[in-house]
N, C-alpha and C. Protein backbone atom coordinates (compact mmCIF):
# COMPACT_ATOMS: atom_id res chain seq x y z
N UNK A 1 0.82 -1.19 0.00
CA UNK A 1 0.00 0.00 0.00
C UNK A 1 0.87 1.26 0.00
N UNK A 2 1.90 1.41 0.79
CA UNK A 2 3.11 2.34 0.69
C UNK A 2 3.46 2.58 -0.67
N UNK A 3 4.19 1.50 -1.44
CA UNK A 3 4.36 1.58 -2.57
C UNK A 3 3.91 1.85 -3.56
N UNK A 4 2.34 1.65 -3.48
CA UNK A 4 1.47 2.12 -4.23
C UNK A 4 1.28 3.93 -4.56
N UNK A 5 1.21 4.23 -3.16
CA UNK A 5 0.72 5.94 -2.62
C UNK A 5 1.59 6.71 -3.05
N UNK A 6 2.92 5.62 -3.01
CA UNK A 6 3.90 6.66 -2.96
C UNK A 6 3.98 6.37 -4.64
N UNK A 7 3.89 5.73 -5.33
CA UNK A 7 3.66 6.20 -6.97
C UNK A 7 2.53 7.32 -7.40
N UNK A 8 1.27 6.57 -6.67
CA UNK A 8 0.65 7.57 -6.72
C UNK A 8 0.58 9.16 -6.56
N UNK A 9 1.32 9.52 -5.19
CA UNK A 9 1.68 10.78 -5.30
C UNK A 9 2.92 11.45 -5.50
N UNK A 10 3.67 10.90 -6.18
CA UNK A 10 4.26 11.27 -7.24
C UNK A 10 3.72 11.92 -8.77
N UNK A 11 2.38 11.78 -8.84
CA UNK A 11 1.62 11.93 -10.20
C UNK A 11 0.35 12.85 -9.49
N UNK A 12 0.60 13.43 -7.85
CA UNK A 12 -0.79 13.36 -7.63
C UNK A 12 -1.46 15.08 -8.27
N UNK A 13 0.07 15.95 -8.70
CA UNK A 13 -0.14 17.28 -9.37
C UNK A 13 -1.35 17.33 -10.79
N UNK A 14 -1.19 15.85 -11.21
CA UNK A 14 -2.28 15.99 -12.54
C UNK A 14 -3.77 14.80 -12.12
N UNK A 15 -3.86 14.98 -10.52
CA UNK A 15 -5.13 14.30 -10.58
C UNK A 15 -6.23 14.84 -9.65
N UNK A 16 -6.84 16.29 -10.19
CA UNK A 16 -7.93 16.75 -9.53
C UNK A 16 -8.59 16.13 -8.00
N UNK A 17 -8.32 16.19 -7.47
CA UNK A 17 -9.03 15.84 -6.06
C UNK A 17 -8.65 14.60 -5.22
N UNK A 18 -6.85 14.81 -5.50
CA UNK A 18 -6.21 13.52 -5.25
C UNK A 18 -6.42 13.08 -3.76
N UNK A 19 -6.40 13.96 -3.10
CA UNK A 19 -5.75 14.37 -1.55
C UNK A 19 -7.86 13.64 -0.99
N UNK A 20 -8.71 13.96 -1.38
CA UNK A 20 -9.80 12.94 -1.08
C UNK A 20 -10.00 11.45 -1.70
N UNK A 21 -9.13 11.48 -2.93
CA UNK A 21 -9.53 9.63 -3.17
C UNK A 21 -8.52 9.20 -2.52
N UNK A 22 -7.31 9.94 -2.09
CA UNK A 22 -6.31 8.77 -1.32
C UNK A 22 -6.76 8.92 0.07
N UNK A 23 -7.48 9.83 0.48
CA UNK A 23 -7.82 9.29 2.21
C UNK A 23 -8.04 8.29 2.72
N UNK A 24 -8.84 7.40 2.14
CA UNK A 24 -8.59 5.91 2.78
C UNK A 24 -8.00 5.53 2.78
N UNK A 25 -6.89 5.47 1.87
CA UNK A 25 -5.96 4.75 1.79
C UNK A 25 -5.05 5.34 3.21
N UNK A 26 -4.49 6.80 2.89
CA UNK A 26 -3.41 7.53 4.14
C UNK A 26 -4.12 6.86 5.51
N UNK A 27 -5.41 7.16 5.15
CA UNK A 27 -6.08 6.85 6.97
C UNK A 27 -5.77 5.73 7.55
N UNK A 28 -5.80 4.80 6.90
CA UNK A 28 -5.55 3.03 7.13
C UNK A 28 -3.81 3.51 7.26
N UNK A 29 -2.69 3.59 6.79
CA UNK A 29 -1.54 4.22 7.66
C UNK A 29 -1.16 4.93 8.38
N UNK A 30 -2.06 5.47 9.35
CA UNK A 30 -1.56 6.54 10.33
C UNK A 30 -1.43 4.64 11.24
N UNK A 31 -0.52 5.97 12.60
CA UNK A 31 -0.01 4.86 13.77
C UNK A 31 -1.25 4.55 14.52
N UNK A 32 -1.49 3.41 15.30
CA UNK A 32 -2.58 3.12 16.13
C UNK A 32 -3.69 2.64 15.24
N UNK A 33 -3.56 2.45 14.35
CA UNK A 33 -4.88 2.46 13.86
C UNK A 33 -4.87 0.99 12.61
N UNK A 34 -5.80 -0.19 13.10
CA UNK A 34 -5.91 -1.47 12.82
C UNK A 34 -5.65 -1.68 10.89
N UNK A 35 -5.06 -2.69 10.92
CA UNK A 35 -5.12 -2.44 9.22
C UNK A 35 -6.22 -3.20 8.80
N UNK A 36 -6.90 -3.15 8.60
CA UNK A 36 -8.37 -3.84 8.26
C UNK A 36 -8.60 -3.15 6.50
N UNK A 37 -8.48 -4.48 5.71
CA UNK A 37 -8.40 -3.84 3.93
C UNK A 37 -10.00 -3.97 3.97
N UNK A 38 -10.83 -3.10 3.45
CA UNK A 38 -12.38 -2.85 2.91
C UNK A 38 -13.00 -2.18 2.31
N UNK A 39 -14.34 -2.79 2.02
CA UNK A 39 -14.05 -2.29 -0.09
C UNK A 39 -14.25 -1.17 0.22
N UNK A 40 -14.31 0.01 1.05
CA UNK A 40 -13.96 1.48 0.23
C UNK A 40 -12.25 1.65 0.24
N UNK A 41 -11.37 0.84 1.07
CA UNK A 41 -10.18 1.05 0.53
C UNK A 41 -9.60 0.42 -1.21
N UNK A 42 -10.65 -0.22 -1.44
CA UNK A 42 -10.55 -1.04 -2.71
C UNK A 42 -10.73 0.10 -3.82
N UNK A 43 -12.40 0.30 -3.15
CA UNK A 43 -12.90 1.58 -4.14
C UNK A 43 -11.57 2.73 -4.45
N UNK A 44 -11.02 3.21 -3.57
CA UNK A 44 -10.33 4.17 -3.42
C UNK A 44 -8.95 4.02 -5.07
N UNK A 45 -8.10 2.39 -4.01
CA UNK A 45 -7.60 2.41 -5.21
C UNK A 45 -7.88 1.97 -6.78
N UNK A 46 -8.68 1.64 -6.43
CA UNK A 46 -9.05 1.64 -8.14
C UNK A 46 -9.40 3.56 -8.85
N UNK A 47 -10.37 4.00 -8.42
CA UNK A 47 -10.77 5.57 -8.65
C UNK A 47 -8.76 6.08 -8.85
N UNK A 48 -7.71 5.68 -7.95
CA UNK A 48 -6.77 6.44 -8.35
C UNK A 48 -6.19 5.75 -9.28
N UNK A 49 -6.06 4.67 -9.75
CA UNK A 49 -5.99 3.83 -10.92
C UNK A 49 -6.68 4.38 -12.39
N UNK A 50 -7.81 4.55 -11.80
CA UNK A 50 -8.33 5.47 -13.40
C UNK A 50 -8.20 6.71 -13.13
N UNK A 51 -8.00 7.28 -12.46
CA UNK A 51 -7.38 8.64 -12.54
C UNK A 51 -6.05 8.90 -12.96
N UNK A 52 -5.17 7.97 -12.27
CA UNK A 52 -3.69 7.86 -13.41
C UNK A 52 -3.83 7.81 -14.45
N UNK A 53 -4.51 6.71 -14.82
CA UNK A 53 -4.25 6.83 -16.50
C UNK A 53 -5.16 6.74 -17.22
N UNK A 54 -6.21 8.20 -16.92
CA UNK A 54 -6.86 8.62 -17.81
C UNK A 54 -6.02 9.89 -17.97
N UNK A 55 -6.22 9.95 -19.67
CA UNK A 55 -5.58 11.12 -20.03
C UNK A 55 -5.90 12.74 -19.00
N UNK A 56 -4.72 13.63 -19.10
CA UNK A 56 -5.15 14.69 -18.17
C UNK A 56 -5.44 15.73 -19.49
N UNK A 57 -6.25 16.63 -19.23
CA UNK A 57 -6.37 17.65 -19.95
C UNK A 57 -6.21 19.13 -19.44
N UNK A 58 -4.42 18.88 -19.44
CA UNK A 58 -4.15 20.05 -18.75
C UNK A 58 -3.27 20.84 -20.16
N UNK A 59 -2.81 21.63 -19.99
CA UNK A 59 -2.41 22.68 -21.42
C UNK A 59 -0.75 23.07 -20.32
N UNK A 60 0.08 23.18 -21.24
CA UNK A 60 1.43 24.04 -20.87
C UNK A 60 1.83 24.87 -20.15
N UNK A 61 2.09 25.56 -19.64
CA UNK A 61 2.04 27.05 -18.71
C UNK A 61 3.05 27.85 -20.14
N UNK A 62 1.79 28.95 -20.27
CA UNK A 62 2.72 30.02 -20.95
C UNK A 62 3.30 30.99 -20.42
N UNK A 63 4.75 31.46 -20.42
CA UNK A 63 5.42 31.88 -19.74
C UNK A 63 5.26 33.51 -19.46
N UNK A 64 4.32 33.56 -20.87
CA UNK A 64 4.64 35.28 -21.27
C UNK A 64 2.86 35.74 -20.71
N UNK A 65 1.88 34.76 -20.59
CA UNK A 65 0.74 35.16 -20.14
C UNK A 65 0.48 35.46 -18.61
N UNK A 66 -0.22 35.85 -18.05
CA UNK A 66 -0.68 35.86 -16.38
C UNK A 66 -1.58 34.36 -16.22
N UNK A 67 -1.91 34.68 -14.85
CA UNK A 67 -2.35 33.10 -14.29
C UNK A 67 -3.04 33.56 -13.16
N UNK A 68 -3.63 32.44 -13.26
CA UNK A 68 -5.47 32.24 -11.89
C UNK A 68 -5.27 31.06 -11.80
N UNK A 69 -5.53 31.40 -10.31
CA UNK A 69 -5.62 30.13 -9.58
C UNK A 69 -6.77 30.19 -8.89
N UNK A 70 -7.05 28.88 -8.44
CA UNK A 70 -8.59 29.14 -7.92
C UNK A 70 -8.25 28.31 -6.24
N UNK A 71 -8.31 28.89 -5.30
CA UNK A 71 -8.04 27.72 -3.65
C UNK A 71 -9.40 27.68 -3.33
N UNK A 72 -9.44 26.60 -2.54
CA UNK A 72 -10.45 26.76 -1.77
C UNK A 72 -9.76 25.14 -0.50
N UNK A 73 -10.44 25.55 0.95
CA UNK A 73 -10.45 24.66 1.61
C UNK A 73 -11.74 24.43 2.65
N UNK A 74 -11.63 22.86 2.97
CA UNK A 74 -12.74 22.60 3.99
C UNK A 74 -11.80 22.15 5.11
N UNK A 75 -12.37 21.64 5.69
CA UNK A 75 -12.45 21.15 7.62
C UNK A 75 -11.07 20.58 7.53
N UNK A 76 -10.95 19.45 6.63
CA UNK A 76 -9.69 18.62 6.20
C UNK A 76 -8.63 18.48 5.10
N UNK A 77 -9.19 19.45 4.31
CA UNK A 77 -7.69 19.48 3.11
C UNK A 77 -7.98 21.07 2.37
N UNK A 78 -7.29 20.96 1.54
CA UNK A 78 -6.98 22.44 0.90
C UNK A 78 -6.52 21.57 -0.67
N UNK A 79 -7.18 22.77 -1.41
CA UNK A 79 -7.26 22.57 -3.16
C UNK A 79 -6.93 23.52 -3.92
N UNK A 80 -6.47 23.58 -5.10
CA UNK A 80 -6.47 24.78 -5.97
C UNK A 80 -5.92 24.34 -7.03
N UNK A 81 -6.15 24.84 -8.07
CA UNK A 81 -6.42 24.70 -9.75
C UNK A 81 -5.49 26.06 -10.20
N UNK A 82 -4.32 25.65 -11.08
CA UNK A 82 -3.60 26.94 -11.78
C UNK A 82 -3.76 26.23 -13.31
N UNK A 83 -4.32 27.92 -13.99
CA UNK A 83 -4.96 28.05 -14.95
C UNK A 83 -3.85 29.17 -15.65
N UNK A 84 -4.56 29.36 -16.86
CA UNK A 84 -3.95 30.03 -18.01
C UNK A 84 -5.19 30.11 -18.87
N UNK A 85 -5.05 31.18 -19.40
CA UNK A 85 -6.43 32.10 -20.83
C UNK A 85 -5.27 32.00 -22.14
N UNK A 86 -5.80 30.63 -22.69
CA UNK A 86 -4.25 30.95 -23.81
C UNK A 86 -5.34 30.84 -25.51
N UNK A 87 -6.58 31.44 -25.24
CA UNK A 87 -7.31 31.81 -26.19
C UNK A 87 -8.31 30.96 -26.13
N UNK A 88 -8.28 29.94 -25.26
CA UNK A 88 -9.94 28.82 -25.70
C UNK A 88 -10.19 28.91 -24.39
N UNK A 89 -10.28 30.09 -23.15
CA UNK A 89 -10.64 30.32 -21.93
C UNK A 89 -9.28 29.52 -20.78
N UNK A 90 -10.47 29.67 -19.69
CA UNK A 90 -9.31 29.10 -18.83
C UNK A 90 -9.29 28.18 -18.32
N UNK A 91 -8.43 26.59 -18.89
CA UNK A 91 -7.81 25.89 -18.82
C UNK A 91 -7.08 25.64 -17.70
N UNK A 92 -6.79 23.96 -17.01
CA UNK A 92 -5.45 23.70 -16.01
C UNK A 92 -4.74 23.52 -16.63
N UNK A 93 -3.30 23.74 -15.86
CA UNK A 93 -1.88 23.92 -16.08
C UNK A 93 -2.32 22.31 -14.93
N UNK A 94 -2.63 22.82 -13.36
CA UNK A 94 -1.73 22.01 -12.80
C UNK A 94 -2.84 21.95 -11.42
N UNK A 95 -3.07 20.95 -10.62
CA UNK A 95 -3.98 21.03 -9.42
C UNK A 95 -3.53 20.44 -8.37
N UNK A 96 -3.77 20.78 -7.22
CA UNK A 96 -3.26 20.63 -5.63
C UNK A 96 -3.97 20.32 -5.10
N UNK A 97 -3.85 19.63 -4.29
CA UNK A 97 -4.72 19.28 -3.42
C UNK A 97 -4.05 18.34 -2.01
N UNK A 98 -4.34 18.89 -1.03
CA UNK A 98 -3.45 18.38 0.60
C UNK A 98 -4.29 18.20 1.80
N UNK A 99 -4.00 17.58 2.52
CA UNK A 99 -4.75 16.88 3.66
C UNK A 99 -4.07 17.90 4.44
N UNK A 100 -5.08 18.58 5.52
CA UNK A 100 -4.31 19.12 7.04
C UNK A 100 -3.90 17.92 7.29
N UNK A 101 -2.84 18.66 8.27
CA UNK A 101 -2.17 17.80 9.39
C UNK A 101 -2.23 18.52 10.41
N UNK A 102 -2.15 17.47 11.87
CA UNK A 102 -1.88 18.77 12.92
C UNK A 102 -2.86 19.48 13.35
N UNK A 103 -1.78 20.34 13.53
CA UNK A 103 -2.59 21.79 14.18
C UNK A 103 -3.19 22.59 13.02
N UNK A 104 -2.91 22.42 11.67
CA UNK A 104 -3.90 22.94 10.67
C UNK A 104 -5.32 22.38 10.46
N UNK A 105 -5.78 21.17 11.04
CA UNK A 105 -7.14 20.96 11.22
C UNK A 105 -7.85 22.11 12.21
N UNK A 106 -6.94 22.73 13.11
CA UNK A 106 -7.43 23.24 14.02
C UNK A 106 -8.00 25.06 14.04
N UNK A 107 -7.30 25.24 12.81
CA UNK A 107 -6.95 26.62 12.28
C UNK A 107 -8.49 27.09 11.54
N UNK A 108 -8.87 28.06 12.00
CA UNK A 108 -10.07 28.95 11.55
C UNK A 108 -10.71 29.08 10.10
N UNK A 109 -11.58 28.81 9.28
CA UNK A 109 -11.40 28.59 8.13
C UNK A 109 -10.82 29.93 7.66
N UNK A 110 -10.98 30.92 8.22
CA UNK A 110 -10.14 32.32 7.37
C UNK A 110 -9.22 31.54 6.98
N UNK A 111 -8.02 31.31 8.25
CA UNK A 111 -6.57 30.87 8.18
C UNK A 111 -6.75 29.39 6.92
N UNK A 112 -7.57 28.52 7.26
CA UNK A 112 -7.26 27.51 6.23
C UNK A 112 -7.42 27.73 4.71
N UNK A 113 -8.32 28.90 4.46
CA UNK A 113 -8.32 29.42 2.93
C UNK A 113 -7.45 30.19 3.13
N UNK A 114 -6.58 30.59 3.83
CA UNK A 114 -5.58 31.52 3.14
C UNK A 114 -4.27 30.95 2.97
N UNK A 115 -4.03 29.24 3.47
CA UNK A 115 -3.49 28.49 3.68
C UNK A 115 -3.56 27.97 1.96
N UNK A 116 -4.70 27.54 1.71
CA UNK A 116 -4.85 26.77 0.55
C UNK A 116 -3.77 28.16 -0.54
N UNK A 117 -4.21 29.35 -0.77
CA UNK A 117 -3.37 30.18 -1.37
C UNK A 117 -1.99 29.95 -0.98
N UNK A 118 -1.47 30.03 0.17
CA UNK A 118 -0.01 30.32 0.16
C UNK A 118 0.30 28.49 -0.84
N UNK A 119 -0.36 27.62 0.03
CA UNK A 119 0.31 26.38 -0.65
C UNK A 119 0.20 26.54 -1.77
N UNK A 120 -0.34 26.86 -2.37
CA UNK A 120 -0.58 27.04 -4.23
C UNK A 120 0.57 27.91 -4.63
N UNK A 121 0.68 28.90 -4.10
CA UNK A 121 2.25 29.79 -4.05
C UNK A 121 3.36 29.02 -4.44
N UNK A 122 3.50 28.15 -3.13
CA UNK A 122 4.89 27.60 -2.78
C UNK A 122 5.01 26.49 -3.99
N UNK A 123 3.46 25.93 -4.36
CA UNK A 123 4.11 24.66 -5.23
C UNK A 123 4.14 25.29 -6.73
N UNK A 124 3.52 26.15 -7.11
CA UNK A 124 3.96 26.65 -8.92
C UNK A 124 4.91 27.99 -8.86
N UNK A 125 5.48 27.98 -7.41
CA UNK A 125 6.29 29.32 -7.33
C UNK A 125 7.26 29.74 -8.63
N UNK A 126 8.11 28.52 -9.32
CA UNK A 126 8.29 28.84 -10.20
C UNK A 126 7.84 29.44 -11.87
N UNK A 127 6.56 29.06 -11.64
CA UNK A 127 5.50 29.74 -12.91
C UNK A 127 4.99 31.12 -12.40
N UNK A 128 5.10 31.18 -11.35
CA UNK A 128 4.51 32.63 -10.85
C UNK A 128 5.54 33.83 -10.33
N UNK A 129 6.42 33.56 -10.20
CA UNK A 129 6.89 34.98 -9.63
C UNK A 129 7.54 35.03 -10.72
N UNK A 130 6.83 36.63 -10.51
CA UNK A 130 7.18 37.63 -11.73
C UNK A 130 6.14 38.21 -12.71
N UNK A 131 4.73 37.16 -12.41
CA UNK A 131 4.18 37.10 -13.52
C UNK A 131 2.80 37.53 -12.38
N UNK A 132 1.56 38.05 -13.21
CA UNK A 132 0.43 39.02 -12.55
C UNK A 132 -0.65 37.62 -12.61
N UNK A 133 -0.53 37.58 -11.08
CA UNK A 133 -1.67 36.19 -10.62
C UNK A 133 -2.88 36.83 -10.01
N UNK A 134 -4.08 36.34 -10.55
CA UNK A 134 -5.26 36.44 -10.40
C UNK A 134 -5.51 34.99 -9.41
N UNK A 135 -6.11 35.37 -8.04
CA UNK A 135 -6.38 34.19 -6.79
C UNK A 135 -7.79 34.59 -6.64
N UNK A 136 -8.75 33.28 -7.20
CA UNK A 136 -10.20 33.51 -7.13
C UNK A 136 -10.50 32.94 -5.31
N UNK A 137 -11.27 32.91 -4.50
CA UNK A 137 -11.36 32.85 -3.76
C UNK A 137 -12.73 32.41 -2.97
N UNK A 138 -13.27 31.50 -2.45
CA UNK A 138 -15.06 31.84 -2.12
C UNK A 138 -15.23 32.17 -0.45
N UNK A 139 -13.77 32.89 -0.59
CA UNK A 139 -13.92 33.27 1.06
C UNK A 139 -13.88 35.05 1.04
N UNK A 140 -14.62 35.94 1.33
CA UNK A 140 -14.92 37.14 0.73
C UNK A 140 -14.24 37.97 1.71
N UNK A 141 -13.56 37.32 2.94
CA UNK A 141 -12.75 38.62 3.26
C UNK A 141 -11.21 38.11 2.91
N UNK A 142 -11.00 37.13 2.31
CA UNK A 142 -9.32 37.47 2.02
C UNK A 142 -8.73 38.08 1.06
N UNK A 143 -10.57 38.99 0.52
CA UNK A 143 -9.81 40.08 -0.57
C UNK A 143 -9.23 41.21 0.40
N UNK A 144 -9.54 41.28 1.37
CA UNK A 144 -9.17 42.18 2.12
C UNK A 144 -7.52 42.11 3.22
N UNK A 145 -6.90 40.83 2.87
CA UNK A 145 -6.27 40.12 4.06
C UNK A 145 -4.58 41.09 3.58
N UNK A 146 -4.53 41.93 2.83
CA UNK A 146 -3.46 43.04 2.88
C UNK A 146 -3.68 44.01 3.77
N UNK A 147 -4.92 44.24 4.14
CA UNK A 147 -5.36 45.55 4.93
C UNK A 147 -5.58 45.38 6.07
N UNK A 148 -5.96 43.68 6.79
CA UNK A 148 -6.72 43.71 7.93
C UNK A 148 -6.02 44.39 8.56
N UNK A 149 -6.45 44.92 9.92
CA UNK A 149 -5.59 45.54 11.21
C UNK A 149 -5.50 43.37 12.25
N UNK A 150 -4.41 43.57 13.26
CA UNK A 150 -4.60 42.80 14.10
C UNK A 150 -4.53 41.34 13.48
N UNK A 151 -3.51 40.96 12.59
CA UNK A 151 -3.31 39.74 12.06
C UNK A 151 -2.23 39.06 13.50
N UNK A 152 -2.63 37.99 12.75
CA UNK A 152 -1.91 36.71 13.55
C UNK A 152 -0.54 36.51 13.10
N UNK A 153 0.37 36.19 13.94
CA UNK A 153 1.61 35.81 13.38
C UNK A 153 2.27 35.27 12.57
N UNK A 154 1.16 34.16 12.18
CA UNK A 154 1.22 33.02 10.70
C UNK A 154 0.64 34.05 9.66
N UNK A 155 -0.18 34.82 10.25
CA UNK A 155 -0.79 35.50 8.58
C UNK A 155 -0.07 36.71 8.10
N UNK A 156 1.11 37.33 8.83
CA UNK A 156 1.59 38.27 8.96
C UNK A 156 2.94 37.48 7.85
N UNK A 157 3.35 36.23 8.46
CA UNK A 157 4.08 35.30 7.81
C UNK A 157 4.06 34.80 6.57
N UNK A 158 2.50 34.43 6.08
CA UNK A 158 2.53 34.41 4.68
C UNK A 158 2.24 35.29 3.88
N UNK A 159 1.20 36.72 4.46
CA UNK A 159 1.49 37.59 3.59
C UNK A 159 2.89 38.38 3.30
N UNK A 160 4.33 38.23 3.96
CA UNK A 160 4.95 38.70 3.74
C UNK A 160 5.84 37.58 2.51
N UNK A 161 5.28 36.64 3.17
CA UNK A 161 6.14 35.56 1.75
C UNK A 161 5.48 35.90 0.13
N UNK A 162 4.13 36.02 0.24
CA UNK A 162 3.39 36.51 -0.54
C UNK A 162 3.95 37.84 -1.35
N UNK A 163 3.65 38.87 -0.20
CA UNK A 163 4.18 40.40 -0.84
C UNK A 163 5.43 40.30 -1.59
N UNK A 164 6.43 39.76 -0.72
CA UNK A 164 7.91 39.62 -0.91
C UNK A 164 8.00 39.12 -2.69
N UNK A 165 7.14 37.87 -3.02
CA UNK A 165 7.63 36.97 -4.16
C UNK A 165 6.94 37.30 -5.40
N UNK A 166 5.51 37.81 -5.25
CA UNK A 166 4.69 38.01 -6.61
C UNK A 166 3.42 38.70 -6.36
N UNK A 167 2.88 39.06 -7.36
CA UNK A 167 2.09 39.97 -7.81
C UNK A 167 1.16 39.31 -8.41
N UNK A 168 -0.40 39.72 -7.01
CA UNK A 168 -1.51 39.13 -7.24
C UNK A 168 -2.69 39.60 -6.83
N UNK A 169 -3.70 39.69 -7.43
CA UNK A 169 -5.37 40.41 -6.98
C UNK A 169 -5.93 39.27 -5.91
N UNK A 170 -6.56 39.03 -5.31
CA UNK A 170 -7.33 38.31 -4.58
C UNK A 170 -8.79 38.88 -4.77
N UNK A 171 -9.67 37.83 -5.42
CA UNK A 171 -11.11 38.39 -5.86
C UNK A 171 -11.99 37.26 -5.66
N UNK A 172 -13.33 37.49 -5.08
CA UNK A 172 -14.35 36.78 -4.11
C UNK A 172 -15.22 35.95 -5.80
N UNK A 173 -15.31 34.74 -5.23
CA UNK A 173 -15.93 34.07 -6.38
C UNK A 173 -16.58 32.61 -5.38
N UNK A 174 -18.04 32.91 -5.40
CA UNK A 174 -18.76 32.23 -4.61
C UNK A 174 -18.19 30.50 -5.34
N UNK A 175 -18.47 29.80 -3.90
CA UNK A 175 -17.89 28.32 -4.05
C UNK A 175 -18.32 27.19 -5.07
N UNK A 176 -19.69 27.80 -5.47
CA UNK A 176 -20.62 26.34 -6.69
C UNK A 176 -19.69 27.12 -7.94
N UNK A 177 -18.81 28.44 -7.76
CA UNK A 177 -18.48 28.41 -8.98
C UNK A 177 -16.82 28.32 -9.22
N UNK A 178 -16.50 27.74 -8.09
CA UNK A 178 -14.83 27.61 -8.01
C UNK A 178 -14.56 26.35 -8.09
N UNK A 179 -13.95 25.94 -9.15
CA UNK A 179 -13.28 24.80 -9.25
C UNK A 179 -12.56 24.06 -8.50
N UNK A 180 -11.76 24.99 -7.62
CA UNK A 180 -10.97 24.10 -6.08
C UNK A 180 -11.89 24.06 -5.03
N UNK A 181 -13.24 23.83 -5.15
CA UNK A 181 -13.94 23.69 -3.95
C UNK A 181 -14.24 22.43 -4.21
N UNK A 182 -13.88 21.70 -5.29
CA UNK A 182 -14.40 20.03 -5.17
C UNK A 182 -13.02 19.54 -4.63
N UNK A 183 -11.94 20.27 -4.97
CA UNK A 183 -10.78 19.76 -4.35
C UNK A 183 -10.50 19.30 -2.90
N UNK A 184 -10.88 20.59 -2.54
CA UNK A 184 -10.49 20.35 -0.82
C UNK A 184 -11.91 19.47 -0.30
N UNK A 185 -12.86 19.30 -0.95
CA UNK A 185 -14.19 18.74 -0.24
C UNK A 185 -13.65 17.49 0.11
N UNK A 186 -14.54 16.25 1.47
CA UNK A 186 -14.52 15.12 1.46
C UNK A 186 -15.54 14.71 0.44
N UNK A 187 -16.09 13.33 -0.13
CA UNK A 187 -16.80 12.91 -0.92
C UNK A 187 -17.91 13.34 -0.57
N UNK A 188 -18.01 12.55 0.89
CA UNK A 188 -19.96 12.79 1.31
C UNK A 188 -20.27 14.88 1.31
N UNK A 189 -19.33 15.46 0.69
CA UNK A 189 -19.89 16.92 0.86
C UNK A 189 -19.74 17.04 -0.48
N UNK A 190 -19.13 16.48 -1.16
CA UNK A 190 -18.49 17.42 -3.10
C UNK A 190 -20.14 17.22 -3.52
């Protein structure tokens, strides 16, 4: 099962909503916890089986265009979709998707959608800095999260990693119409 996951997420950048079909699987490896194989761990790997190798229909990153990304997170993981307008609308480049750990289950949903952004940062950092990123959002005050007064020490932390590296709008786009909200969902909510 190790061996498996760990192929699997190796590939897991081109499979939309990876970080919820492998939960059964991760869950059945945490410590303490009985290994009992059952068919939704079956279900699971098969769904990432045809998700490998069904073709992805993701497009190139153009270097000379701008880019949108779309985050969104729930209770237990964080998602987001980087896009490109390279004339037939906007298209994936590339999608994320991560399980909290920790003390990030514990974190406020402000903090966990603004979480899902920085991680989207850190993993296409090289397609983005430098270049004018559009971050859709269905959380309506982190258009505001340059201005708040009275931030937290972590948020003070990534908006400065943020400010520091690239150049980006943050704009409110309700959740039935954001593409990384199936990401971060568990099943019984997508």
């Amino acid at each position: 099962l190790q061996q498996f996951l760990g192929f699997a997420n190796y590939y897991n950048r081109f499979v939309p909503q990876y970080a919820k079909l492998a939960a059964p699987l991760t869950n059945l490896l945490k410590k303490n916890t009985p290994y009992k194989w059952e068919t939704k761990h079956q279900e699971a790997v098969e769904q990432l089986k045809q998700a490998l190798t069904s073709a992805p229909v993701l497009i190139l990153p153009d270097p000379e265009r701008d880019y949108v990304i779309e985050a969104d997170a729930s209770d237990q993981a964080v998602g987001a979709v980087l896009m490109q307008d390279q004339g037939n609308g906007l298209q994936p480049i590339a999608y994320l998707s991560k399980k909290l750990h920790g003390a990030e289950l514990n974190y406020p949903i402000h903090d966990k959608e603004a979480l899902a952004i920085v991680i989207a940062f850190k993993a296409w950092r090289c397609y983005l800095e430098g270049r004018r990123t559009t971050v859709y959002t269905d959380h309506c005050s982190l258009k505001y999260l340059k201005t708040q007064p009275n931030l937290s020490r972590r948020q003070v932390r990534w908006i400065d990693f943020l400010e520091t590296h690239f150049h980006y709008d943050i704009v409110y786009k309700p959740g039935h119409k954001n593409k990384a909200d199936a990401l971060s969902r568990p099943a019984h909510q997508s």
